[in-house]
Protein backbone atom coordinates (compact mmCIF):
# COMPACT_ATOMS: atom_id res chain seq x y z
CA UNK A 1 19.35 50.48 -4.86
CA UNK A 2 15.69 50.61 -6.01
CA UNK A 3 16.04 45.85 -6.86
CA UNK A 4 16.76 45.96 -3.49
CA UNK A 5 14.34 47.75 -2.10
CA UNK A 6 12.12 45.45 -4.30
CA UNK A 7 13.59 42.39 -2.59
CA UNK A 8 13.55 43.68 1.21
CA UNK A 9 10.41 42.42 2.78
CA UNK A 10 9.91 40.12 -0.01
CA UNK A 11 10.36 36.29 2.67
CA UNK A 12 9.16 38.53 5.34
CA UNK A 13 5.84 39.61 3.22
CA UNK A 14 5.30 36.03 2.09
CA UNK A 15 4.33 35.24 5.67
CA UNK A 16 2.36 38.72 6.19
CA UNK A 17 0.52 38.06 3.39
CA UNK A 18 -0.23 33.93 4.07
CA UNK A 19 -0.72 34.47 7.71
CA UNK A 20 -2.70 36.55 9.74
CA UNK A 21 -1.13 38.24 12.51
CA UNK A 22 -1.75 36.13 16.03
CA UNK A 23 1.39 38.58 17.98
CA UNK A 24 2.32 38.91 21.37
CA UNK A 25 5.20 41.17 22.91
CA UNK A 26 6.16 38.78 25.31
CA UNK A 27 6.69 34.62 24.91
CA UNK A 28 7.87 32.15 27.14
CA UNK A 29 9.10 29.07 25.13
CA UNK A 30 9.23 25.53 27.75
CA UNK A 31 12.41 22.92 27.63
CA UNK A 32 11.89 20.36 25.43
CA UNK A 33 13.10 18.15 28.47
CA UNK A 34 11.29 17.09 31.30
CA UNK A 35 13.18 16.10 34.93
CA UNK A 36 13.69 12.37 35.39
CA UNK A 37 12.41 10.26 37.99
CA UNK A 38 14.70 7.10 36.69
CA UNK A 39 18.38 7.08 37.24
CA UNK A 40 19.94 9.11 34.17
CA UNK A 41 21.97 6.68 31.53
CA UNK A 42 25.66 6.93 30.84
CA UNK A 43 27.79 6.90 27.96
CA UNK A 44 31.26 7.20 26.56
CA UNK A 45 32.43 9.72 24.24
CA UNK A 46 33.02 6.85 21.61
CA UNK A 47 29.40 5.54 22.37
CA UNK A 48 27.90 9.09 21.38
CA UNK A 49 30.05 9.70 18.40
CA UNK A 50 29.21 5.80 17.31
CA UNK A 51 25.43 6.79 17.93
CA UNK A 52 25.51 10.22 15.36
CA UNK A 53 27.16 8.61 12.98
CA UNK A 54 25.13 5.61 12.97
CA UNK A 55 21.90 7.09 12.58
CA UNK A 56 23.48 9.75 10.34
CA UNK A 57 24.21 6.55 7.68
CA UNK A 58 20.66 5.14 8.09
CA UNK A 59 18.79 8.39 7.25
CA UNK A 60 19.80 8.97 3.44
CA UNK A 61 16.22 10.69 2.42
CA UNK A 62 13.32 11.74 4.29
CA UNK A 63 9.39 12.65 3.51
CA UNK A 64 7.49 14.74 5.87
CA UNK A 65 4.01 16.26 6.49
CA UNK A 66 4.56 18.85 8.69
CA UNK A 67 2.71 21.80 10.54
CA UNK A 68 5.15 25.12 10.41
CA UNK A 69 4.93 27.74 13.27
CA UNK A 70 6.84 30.61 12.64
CA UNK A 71 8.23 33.42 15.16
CA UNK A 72 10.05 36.69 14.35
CA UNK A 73 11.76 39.10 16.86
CA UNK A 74 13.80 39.69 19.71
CA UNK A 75 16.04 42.61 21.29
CA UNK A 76 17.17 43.85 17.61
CA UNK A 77 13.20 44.08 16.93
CA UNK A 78 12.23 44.99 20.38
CA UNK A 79 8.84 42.38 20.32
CA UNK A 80 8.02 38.93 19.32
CA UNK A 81 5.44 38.03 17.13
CA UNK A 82 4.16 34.65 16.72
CA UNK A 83 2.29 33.69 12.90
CA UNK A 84 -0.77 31.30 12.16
CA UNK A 85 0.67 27.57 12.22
CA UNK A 86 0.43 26.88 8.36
CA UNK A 87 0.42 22.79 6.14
CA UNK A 88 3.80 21.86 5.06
CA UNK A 89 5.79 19.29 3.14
CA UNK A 90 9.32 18.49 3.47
CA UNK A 91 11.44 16.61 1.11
CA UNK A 92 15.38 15.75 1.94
CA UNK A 93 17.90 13.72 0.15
CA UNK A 94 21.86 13.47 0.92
CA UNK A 95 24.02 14.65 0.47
CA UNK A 96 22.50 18.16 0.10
CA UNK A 97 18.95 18.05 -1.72
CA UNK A 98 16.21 19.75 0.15
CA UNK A 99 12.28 21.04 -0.87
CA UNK A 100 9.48 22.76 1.47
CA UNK A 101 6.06 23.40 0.20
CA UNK A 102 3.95 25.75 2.64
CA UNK A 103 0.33 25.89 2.08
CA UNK A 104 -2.24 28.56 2.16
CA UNK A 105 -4.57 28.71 5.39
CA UNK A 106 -7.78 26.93 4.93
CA UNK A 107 -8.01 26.95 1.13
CA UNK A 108 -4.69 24.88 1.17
CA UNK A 109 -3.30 26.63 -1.90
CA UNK A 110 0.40 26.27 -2.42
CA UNK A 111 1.94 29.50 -0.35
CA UNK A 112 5.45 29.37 -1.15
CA UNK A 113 7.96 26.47 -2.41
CA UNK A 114 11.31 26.58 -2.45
CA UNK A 115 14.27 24.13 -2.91
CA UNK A 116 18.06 23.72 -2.62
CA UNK A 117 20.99 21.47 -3.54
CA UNK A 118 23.40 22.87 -0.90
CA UNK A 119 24.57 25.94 -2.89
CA UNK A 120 21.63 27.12 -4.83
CA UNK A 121 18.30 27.79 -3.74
CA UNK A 122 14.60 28.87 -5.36
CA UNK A 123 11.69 30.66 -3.99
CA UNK A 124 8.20 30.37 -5.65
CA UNK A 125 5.56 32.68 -3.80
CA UNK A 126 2.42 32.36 -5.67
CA UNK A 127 0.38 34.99 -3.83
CA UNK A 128 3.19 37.71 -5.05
CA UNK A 129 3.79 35.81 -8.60
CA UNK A 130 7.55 36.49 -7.29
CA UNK A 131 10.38 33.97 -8.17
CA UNK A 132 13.65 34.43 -6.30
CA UNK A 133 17.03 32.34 -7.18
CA UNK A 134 20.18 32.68 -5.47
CA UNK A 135 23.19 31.37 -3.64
CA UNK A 136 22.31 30.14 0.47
CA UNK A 137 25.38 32.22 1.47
CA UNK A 138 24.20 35.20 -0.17
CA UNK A 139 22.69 37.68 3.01
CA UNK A 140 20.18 40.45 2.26
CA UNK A 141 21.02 41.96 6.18
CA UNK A 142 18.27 43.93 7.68
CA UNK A 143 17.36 43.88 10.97
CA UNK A 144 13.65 44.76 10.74
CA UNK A 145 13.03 41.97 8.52
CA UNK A 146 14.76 39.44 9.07
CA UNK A 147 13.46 36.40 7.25
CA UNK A 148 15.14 37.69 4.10
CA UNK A 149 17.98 35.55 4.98
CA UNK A 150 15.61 32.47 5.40
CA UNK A 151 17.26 29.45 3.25
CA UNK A 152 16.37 26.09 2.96
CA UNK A 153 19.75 25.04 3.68
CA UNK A 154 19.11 26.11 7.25
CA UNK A 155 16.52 23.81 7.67
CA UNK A 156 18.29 20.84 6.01
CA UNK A 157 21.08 20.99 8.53
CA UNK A 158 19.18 20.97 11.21
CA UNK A 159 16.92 17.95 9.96
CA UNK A 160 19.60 15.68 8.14
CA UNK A 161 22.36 15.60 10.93
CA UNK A 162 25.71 15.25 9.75
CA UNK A 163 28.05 12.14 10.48
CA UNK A 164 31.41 13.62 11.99
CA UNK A 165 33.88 12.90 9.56
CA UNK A 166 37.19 12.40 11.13
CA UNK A 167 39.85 13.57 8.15
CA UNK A 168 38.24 17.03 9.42
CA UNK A 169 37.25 17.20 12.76
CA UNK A 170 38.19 16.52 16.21
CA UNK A 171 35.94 15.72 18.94
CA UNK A 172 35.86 16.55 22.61
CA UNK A 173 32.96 15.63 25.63
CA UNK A 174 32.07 17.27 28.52
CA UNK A 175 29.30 16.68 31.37
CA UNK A 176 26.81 20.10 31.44
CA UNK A 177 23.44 20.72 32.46
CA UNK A 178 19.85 21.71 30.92
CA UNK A 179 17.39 23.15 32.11
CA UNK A 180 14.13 20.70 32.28
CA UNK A 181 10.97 21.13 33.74
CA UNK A 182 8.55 18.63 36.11
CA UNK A 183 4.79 17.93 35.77
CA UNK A 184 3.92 21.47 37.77
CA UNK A 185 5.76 23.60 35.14
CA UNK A 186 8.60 24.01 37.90
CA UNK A 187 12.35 24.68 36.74
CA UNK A 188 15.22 22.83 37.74
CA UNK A 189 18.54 21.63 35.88
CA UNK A 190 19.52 17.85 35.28
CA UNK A 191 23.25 16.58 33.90
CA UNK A 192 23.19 16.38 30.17
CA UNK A 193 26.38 15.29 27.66
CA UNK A 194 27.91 17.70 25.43
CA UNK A 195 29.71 17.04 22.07
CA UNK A 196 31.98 19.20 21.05
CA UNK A 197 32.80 19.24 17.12
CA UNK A 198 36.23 21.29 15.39
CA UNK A 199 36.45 21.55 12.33
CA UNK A 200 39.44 22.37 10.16
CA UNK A 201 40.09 25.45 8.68
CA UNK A 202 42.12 25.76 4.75
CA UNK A 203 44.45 27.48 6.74
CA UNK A 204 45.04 24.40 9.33
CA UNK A 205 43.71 25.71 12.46
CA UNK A 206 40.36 24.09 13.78
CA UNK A 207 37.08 26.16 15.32
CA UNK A 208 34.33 25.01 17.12
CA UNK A 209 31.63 23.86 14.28
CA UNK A 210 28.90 22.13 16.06
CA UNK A 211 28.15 20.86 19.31
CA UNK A 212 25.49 18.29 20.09
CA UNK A 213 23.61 17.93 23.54
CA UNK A 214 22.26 14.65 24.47
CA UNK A 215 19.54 13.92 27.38
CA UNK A 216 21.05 11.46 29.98
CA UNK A 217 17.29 10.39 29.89
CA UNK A 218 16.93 8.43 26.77
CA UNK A 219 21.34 9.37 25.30
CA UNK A 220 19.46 11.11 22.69
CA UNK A 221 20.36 14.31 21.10
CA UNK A 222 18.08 16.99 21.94
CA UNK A 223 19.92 20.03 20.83
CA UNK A 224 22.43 21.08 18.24
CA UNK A 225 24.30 24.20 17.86
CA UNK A 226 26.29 25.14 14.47
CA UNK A 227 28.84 28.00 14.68
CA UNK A 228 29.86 30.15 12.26
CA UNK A 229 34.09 30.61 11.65
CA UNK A 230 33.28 33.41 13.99
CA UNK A 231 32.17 31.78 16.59
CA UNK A 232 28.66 33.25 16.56
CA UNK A 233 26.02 30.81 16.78
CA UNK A 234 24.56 30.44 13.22
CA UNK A 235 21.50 27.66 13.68
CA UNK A 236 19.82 26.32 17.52
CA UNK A 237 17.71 23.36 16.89
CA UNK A 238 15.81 22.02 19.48
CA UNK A 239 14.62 18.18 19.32
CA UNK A 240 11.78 16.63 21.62
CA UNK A 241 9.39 13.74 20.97
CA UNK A 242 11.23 11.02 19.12
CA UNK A 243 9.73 8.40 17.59
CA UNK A 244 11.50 5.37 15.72
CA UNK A 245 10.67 4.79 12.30
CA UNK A 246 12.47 1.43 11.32
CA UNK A 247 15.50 1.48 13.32
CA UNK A 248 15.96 5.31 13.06
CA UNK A 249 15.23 7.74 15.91
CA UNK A 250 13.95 10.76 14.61
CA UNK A 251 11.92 14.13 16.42
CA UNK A 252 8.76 14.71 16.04
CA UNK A 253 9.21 18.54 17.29
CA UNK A 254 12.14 20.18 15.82
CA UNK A 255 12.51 24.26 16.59
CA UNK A 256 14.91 25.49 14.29
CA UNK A 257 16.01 29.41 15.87
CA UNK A 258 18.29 31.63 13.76
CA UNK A 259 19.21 34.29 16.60
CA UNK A 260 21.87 36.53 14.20
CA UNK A 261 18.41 37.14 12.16
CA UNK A 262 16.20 36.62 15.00
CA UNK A 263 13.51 34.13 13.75
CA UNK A 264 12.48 30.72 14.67
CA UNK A 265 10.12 27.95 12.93
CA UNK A 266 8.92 25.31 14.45
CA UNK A 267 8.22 21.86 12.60
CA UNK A 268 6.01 19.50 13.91
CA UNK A 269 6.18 16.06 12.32
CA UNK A 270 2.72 14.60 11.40
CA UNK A 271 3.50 11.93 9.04
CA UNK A 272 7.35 10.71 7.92
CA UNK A 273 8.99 8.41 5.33
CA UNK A 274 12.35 7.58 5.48
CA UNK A 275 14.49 5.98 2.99
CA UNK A 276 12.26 5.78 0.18
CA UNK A 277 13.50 6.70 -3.41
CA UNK A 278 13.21 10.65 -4.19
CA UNK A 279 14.30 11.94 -8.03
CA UNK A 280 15.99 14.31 -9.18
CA UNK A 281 12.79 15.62 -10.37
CA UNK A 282 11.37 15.70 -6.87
CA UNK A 283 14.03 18.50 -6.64
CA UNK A 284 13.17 20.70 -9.80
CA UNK A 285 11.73 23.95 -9.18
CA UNK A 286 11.27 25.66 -12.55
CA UNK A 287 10.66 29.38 -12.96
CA UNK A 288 6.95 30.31 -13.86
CA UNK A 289 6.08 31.88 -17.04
CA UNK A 290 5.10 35.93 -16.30
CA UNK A 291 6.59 35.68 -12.69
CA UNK A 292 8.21 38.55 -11.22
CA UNK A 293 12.79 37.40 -11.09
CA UNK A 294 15.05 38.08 -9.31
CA UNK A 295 18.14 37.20 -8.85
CA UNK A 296 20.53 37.18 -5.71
CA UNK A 297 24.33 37.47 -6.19
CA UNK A 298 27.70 37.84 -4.38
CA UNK A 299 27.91 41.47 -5.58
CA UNK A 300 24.27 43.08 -5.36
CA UNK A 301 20.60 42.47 -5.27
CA UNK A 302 18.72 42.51 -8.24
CA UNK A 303 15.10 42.57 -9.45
CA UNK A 304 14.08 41.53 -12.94
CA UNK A 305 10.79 41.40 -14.57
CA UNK A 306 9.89 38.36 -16.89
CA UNK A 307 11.09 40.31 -20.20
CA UNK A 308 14.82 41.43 -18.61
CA UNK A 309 16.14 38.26 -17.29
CA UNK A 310 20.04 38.17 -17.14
CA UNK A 311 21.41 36.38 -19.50
């Protein structure tokens, strides 16, 4: 009981203690999109499914400079707050390799950095001289803080989209509508796409995994929804401003919202690389001498000091 009292707070105090409070009750996030005054594209399911898994194969590692706005809240919390926009890096590989290095306001010392390969993931926070290790589908619930549950593997879905592999899913289109905005600000709704991807189950049924929204503006995707086997929504990422770095189209704004946990970051790209060669040892996250472990697990929580690591 007492390790875990140890670990709650611990994400959510990494960005108290980085970034001072900027918090509002109230915040009114504006549609990526933007109302069209050209006549709105068309494509065929085939054509959409051809264009995922197209640029899917072309983007096999990525290297970003980044700028990382951070919300927390909702009706669970009751308020929104909003967090200083902090420096970040961003380092992806397929099929499952991810690294993010936030830096300190100002001073530009290294805040937190943490890294996964799909299954696995560390935190380093510096400013606590904490080092947590642990499994991505390992929850630490708790409703008044809820970037505990914040894992890099959340943020490497929503970057690295996945090809849809058809041994193990099935795919199905439909004609919706978003909500877009003119040059006043003003509301309206304009006809979008929507990809709907199953996926199977061991057990041989199928549930809805992910579905993909693309603009009829440009036909590209500028949302993407992954369920859980629930059929809760488990990520909402948001892509706007795309830019094409050598045949690839890739967002320069990417809002990545977590609504079970209620908390949102917000990437915005200032500087990318894709496709150049990234190590294994671009990957490695050792623990520091005299840091503060602990260890996450399917079972429990626990909190080690430096001299009683698990063996």
């Amino acid at each position: 009981m007492q390790a875990s009292y140890r670990y709650r707070g611990l994400c959510l105090s990494l960005f108290l203690v980085i970034l001072p409070l900027t918090g509002c009750l109230f915040r009114n996030r504006k549609p990526v999109a933007t109302i069209s005054t050209s006549p709105l594209k068309s494509a065929t399911r085939t054509e959409l499914v051809d264009y995922i898994n197209s640029q899917a194969q072309k983007m096999q590692s990525m290297q970003a400079t980044v700028d990382i706005d951070t919300t927390v809240g909702g009706q669970k919390r009751g308020k929104i707050t909003d967090y200083q926009q902090i420096r970040g890096y961003v380092l992806a590989r397929k099929p499952s390799m991810l690294r993010m290095i936030g830096l300190m306001p100002i001073v530009r010392n290294r805040a937190f950095d943490m890294v996964s390969d799909g299954k696995q993931f560390k935190l380093w926070i510096p400013p606590k001289n904490r080092f947590v290790e642990g499994r991505n589908d390992v929850d630490t619930p708790n409703a008044k803080q809820p970037l505990e549950n914040l894992r890099p593997q959340h943020i490497y879905d929503a970057l690295m989209l996945r090809e849809i592999d058809p041994s193990l899913e099935t795919v199905q289109m439909a004609v919706g509508e978003e909500i877009v905005t003119d040059a006043k600000g003003r509301m309206g709704t304009q006809p979008d796409y929507e990809v709907y991807i199953f996926r199977k189950k061991a057990d041989g049924d199928s549930y809805l995994s992910r579905k993909i929204v693309f603009s009829r503006v440009d036909l590209l995707p500028n949302r993407q929804i992954v369920y859980d086997e629930n059929g809760n929504q488990a990520t909402d990422s948001l892509y706007g401003e795309y830019q094409n770095y050598d045949g690839v189209d890739f967002p320069s704004k990417i809002e990545i919202k977590r609504p079970q946990e209620e908390y949102d970051i917000t990437l915005s790209v200032l500087k990318l690389q894709l496709n150049e060669p990234l190590g294994n040892d671009k990957f490695l996250l050792d623990q520091p001498q005299g840091a503060d472990v602990i260890h996450l697990n399917e079972v429990r929580t626990q909190a080690q000091g430096p001299d009683r690591a698990s063996k």
